[in-house]
Protein backbone atom coordinates (compact mmCIF):
# COMPACT_ATOMS: atom_id res chain seq x y z
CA UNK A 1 0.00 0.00 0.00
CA UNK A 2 1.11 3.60 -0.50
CA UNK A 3 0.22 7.00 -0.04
CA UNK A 4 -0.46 9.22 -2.78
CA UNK A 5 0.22 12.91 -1.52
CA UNK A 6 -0.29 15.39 -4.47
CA UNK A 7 -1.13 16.32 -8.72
CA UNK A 8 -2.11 19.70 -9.90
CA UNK A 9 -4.68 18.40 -11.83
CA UNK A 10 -7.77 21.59 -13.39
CA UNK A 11 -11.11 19.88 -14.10
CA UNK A 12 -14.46 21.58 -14.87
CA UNK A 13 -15.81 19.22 -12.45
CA UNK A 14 -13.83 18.43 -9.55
CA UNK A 15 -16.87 16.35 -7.70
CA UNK A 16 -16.51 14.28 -11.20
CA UNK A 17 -12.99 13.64 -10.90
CA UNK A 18 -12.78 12.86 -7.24
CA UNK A 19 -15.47 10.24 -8.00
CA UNK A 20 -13.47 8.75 -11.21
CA UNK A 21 -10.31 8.29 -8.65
CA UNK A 22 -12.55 6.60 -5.70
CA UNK A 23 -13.57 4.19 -8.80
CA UNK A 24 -10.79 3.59 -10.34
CA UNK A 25 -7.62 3.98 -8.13
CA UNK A 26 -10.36 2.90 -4.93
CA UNK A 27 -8.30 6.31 -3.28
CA UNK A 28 -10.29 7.91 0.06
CA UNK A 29 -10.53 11.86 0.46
CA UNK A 30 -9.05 12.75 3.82
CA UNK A 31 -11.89 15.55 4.38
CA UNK A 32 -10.38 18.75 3.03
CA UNK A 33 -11.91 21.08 0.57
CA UNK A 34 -10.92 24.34 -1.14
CA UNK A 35 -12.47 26.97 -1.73
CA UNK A 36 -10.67 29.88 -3.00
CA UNK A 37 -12.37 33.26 -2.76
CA UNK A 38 -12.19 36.70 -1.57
CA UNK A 39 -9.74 39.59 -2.31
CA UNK A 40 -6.84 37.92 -2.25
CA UNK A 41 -7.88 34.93 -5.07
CA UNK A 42 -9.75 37.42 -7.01
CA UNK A 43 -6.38 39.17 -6.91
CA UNK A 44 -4.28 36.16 -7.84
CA UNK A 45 -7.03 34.88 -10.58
CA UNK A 46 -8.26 37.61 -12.68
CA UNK A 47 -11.18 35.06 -14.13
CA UNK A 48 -13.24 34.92 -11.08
């Protein structure tokens, strides 16, 4: 067994994804979410 720690990985659908890898791979989430808003992202990406 190993432990997969990280892919930058841009998908119109994350909830889509996440469920393709659960499928596929049989990975677990480990309870974190982002959610990037506010000044600061809207500041860093000029398409929100």
């Amino acid at each position: 067994m190993f432990r997969y720690v990280h892919t930058n990985i841009i998908a119109n659908d994350p909830d889509k994804l996440i469920a393709f890898y659960k499928e596929v791979f049989h990975c677990k989430s480990i309870g974190e979410e982002r959610g990037f808003k506010g000044a600061v992202a809207g500041s860093i990406n000029r398409f929100t």
